[in-house]
PDB file of N, CA and C in Angstrom:
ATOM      1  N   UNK A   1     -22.203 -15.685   9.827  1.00  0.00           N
ATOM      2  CA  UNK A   1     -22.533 -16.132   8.478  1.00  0.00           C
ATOM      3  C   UNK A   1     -22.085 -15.101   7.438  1.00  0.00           C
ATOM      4  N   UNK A   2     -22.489 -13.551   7.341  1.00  0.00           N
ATOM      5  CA  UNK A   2     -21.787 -12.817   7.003  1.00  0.00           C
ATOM      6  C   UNK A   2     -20.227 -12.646   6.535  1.00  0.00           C
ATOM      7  N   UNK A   3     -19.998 -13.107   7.599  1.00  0.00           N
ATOM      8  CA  UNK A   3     -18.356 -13.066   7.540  1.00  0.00           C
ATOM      9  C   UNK A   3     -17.881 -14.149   6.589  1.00  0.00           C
ATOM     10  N   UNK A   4     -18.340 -14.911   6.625  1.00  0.00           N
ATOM     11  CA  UNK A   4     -17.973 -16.408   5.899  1.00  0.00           C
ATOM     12  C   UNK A   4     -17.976 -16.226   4.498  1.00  0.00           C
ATOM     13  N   UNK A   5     -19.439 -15.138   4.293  1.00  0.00           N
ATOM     14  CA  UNK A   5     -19.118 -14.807   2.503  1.00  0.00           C
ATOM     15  C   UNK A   5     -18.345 -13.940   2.162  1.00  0.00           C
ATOM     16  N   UNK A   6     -18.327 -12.815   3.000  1.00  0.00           N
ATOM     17  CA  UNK A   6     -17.134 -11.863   2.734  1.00  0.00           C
ATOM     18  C   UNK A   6     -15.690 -12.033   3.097  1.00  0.00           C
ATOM     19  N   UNK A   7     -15.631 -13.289   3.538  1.00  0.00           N
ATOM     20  CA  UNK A   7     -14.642 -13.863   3.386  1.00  0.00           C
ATOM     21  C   UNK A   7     -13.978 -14.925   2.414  1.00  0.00           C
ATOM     22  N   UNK A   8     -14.919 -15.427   2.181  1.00  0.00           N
ATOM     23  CA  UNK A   8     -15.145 -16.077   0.718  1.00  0.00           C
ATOM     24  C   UNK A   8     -14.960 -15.643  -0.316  1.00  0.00           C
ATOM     25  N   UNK A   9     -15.254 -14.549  -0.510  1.00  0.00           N
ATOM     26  CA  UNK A   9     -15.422 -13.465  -1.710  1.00  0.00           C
ATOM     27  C   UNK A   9     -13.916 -12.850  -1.521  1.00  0.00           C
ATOM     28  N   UNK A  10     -13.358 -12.714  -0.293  1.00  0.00           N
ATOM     29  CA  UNK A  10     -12.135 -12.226  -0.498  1.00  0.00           C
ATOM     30  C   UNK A  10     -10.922 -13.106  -0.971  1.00  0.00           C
ATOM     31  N   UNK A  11     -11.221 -14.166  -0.596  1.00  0.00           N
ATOM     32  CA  UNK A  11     -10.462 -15.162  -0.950  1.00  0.00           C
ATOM     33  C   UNK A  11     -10.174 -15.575  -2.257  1.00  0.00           C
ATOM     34  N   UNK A  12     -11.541 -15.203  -2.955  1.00  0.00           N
ATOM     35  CA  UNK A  12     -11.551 -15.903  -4.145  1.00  0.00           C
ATOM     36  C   UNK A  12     -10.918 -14.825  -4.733  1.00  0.00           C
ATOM     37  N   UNK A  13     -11.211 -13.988  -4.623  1.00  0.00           N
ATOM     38  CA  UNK A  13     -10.405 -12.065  -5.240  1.00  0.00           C
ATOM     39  C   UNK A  13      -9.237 -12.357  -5.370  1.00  0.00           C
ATOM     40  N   UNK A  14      -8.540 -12.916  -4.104  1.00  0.00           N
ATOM     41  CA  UNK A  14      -7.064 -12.686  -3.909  1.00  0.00           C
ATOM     42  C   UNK A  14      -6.775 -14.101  -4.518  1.00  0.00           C
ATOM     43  N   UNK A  15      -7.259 -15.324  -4.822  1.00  0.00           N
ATOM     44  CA  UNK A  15      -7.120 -16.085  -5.719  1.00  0.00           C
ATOM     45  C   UNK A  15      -6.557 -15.754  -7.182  1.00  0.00           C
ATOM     46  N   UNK A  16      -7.597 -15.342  -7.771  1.00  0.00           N
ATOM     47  CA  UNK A  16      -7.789 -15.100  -8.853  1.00  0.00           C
ATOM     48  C   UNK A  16      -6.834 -13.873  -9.382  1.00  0.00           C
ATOM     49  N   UNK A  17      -6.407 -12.304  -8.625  1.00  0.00           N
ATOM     50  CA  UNK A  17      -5.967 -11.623  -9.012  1.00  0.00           C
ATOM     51  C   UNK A  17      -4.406 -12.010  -9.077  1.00  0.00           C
ATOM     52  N   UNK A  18      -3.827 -13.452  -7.813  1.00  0.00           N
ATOM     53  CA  UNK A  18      -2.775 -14.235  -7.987  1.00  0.00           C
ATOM     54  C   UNK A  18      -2.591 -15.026  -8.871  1.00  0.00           C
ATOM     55  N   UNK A  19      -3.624 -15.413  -9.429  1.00  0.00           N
ATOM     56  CA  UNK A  19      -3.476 -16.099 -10.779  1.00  0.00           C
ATOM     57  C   UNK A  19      -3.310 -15.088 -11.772  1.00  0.00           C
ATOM     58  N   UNK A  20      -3.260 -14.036 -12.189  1.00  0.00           N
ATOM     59  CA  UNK A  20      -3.588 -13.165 -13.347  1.00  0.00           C
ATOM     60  C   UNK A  20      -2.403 -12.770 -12.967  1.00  0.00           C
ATOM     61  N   UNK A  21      -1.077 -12.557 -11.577  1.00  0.00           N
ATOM     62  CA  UNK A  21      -0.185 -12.446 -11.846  1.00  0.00           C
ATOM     63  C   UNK A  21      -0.306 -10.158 -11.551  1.00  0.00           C
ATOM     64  N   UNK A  22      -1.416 -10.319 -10.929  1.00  0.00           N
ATOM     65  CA  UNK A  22      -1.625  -8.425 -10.668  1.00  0.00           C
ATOM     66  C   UNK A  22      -1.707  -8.410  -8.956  1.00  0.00           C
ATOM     67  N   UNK A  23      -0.613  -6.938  -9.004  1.00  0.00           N
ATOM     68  CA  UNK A  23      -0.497  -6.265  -7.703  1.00  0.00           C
ATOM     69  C   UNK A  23      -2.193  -5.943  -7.457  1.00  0.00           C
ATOM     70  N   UNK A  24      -2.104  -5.308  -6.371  1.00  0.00           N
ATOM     71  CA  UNK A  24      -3.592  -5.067  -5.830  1.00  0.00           C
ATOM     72  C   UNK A  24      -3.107  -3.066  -6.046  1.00  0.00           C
ATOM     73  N   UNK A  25      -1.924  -3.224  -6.884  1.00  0.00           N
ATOM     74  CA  UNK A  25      -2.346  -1.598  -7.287  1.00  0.00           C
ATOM     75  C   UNK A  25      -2.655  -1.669  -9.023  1.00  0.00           C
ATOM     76  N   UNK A  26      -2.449  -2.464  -9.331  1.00  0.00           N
ATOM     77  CA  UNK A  26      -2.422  -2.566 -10.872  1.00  0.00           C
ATOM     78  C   UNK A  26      -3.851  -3.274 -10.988  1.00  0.00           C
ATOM     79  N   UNK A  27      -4.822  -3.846 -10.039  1.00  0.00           N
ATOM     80  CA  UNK A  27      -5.971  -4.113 -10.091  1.00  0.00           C
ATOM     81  C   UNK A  27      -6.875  -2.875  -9.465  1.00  0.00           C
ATOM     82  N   UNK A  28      -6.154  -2.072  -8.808  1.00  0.00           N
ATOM     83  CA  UNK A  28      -7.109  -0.620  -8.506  1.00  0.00           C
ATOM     84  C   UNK A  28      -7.104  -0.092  -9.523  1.00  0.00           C
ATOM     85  N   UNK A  29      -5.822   0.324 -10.347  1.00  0.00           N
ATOM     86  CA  UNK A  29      -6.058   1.293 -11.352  1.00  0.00           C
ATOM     87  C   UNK A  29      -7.510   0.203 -12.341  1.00  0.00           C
ATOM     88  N   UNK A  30      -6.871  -0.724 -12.760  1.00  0.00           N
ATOM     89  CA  UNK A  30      -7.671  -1.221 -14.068  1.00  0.00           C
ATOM     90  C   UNK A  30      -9.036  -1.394 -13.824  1.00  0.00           C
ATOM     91  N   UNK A  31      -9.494  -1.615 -12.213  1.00  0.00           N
ATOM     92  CA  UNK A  31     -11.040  -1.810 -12.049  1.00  0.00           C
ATOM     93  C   UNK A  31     -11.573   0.035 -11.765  1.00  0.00           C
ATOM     94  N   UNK A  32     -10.571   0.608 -11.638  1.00  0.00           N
ATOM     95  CA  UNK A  32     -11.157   2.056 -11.080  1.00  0.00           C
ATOM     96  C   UNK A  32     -11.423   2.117  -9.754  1.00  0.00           C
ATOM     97  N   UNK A  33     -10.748   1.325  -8.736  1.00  0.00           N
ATOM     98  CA  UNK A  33     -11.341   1.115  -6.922  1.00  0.00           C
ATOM     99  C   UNK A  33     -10.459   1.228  -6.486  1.00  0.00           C
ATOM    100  N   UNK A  34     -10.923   1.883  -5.450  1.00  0.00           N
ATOM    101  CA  UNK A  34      -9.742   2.348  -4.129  1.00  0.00           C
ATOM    102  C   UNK A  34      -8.949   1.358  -3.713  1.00  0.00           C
ATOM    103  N   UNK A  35      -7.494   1.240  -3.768  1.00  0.00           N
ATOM    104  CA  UNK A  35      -6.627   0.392  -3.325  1.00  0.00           C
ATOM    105  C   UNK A  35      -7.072  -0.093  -2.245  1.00  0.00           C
ATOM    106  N   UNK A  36      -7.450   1.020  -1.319  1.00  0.00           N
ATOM    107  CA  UNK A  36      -8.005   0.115   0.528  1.00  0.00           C
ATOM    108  C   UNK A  36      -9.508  -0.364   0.227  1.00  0.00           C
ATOM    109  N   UNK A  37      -9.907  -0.334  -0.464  1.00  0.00           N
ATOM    110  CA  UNK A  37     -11.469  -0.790  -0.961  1.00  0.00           C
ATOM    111  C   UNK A  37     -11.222  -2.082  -1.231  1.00  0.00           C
ATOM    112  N   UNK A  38      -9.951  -2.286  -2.117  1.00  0.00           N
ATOM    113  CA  UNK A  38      -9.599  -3.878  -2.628  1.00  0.00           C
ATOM    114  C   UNK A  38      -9.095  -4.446  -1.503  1.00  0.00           C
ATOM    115  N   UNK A  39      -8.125  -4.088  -0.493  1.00  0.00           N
ATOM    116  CA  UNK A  39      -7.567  -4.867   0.138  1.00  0.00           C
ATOM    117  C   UNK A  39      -8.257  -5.359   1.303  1.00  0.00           C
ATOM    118  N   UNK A  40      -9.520  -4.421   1.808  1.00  0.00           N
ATOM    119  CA  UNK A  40     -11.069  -4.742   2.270  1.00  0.00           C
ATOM    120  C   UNK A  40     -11.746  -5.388   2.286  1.00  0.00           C
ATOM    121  N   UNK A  41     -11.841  -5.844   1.173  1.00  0.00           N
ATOM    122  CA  UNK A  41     -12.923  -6.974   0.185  1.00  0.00           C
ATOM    123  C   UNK A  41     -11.894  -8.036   0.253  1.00  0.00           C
ATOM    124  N   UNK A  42     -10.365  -8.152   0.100  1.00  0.00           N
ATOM    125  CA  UNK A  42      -9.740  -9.343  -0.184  1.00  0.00           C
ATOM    126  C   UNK A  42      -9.849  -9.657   1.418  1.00  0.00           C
ATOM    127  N   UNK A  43      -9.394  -8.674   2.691  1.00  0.00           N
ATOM    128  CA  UNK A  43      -9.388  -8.634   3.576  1.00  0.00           C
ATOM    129  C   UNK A  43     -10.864 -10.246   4.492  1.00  0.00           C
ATOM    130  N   UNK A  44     -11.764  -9.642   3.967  1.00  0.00           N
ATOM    131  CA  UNK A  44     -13.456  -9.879   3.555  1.00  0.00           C
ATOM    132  C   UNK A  44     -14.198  -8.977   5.050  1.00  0.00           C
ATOM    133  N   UNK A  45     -13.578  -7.822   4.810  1.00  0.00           N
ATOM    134  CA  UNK A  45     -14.121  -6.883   5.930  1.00  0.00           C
ATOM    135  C   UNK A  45     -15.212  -5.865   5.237  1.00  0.00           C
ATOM    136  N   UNK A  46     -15.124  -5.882   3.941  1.00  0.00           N
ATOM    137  CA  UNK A  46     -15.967  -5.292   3.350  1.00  0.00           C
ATOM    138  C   UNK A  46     -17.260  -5.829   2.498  1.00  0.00           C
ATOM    139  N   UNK A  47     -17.910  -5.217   2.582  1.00  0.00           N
ATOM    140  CA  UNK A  47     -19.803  -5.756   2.006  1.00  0.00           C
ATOM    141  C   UNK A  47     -19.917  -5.309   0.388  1.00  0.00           C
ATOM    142  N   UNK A  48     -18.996  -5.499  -0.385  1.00  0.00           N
ATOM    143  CA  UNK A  48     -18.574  -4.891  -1.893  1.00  0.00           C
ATOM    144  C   UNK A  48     -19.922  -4.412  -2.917  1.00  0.00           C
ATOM    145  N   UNK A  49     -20.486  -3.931  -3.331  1.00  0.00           N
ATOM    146  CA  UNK A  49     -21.687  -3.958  -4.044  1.00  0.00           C
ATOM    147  C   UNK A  49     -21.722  -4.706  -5.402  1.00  0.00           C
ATOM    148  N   UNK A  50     -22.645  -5.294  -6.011  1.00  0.00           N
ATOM    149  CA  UNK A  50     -22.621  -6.190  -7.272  1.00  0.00           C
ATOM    150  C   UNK A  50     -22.145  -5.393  -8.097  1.00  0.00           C
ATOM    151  N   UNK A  51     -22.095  -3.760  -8.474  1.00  0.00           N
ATOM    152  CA  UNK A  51     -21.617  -3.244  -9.016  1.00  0.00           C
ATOM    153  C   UNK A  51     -19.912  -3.380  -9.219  1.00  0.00           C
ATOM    154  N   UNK A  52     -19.112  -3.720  -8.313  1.00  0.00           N
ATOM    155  CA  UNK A  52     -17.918  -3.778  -7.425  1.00  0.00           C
ATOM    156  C   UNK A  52     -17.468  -4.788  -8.405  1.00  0.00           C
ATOM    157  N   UNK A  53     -18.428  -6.097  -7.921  1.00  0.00           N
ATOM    158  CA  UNK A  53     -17.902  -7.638  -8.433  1.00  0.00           C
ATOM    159  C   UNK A  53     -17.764  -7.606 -10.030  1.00  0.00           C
ATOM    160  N   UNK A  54     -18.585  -6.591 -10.476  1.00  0.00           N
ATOM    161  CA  UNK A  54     -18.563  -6.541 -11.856  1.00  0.00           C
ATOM    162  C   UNK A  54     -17.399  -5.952 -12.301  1.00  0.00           C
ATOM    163  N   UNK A  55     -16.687  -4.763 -11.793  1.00  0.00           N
ATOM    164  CA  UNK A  55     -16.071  -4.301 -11.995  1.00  0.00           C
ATOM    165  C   UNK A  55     -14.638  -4.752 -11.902  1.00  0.00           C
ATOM    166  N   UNK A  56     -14.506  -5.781 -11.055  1.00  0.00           N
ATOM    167  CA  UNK A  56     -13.913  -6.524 -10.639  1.00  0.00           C
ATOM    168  C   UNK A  56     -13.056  -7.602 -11.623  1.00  0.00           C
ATOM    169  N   UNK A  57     -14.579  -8.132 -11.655  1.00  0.00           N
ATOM    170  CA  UNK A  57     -14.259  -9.341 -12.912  1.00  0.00           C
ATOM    171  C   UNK A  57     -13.585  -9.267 -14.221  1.00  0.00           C
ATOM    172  N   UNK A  58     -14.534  -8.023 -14.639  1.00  0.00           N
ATOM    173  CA  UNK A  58     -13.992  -7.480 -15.921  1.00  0.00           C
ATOM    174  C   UNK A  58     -12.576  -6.839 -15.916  1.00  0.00           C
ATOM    175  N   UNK A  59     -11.965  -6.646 -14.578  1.00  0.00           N
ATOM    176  CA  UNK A  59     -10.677  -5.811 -14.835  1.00  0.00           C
ATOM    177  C   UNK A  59      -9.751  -7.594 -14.630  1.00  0.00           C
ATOM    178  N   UNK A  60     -10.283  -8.564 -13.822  1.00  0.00           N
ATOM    179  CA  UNK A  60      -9.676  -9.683 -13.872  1.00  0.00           C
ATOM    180  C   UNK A  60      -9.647 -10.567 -15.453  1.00  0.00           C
ATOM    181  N   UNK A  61     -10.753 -10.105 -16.082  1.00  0.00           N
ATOM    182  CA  UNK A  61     -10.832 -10.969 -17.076  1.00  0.00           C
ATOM    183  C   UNK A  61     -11.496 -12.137 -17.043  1.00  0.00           C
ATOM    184  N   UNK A  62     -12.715 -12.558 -16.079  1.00  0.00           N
ATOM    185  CA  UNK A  62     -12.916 -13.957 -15.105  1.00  0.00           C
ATOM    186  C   UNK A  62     -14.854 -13.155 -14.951  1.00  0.00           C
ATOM    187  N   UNK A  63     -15.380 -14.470 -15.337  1.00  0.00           N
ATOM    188  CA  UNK A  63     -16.903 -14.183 -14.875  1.00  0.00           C
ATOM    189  C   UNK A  63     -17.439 -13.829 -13.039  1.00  0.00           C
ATOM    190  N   UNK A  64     -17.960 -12.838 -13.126  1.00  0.00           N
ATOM    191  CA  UNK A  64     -18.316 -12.404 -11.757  1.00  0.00           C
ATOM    192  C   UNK A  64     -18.712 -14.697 -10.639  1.00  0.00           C
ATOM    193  N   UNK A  65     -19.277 -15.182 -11.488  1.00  0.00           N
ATOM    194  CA  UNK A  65     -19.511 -16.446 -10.972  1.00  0.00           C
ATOM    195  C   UNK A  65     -18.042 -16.828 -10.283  1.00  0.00           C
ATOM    196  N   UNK A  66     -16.774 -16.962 -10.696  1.00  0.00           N
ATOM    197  CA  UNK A  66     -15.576 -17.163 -10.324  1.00  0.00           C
ATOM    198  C   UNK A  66     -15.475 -16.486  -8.673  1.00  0.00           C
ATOM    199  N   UNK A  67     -15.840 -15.292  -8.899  1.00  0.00           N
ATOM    200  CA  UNK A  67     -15.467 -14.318  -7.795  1.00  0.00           C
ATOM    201  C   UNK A  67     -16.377 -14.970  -6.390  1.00  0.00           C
ATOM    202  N   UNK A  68     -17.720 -15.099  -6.632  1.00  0.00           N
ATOM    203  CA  UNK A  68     -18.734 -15.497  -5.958  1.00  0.00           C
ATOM    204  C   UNK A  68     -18.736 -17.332  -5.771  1.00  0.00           C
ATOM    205  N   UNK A  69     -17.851 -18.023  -6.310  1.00  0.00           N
ATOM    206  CA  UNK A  69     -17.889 -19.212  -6.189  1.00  0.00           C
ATOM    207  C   UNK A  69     -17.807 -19.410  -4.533  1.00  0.00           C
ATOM    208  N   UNK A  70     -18.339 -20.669  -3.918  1.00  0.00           N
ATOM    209  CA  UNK A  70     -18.578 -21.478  -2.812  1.00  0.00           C
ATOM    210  C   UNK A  70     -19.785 -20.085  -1.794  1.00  0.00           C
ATOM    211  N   UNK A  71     -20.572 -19.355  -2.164  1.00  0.00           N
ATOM    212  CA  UNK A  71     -20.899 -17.917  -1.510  1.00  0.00           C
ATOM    213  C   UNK A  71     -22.343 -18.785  -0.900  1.00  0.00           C
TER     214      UNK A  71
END
């Protein structure tokens, strides 16, 4: 079950940062997160903290809800 959201959550990441048209290094710099931190979370091997998703969003431009959609 786990896996399913952090997989979810990665999906939607790598959605969305493909829509905005950003490398997953040009979304490290702008959110401030470790390149292998992002590719983790897109991966959905990683457990990201709400802090993360926020940080996230705002460097996407896209409400944390987007990121967390189907969760």
């Amino acid at each position: 079950m786990k896996k399913d959201i952090f997989s979810k959550l990665g999906n939607n990441l790598w959605r969305v940062r493909i829509e905005k048209s950003m490398t997953i290094n040009q979304l490290s710099k702008k959110a401030r997160l470790d390149r292998n931190t992002l590719l983790n979370i897109e991966k959905g091997v990683a457990n990201p903290l709400f802090s993360t998703i926020l940080k996230l969003s705002k460097a996407l431009n896209t409400h944390p809800s987007i990121l967390c959609k189907g969760l």
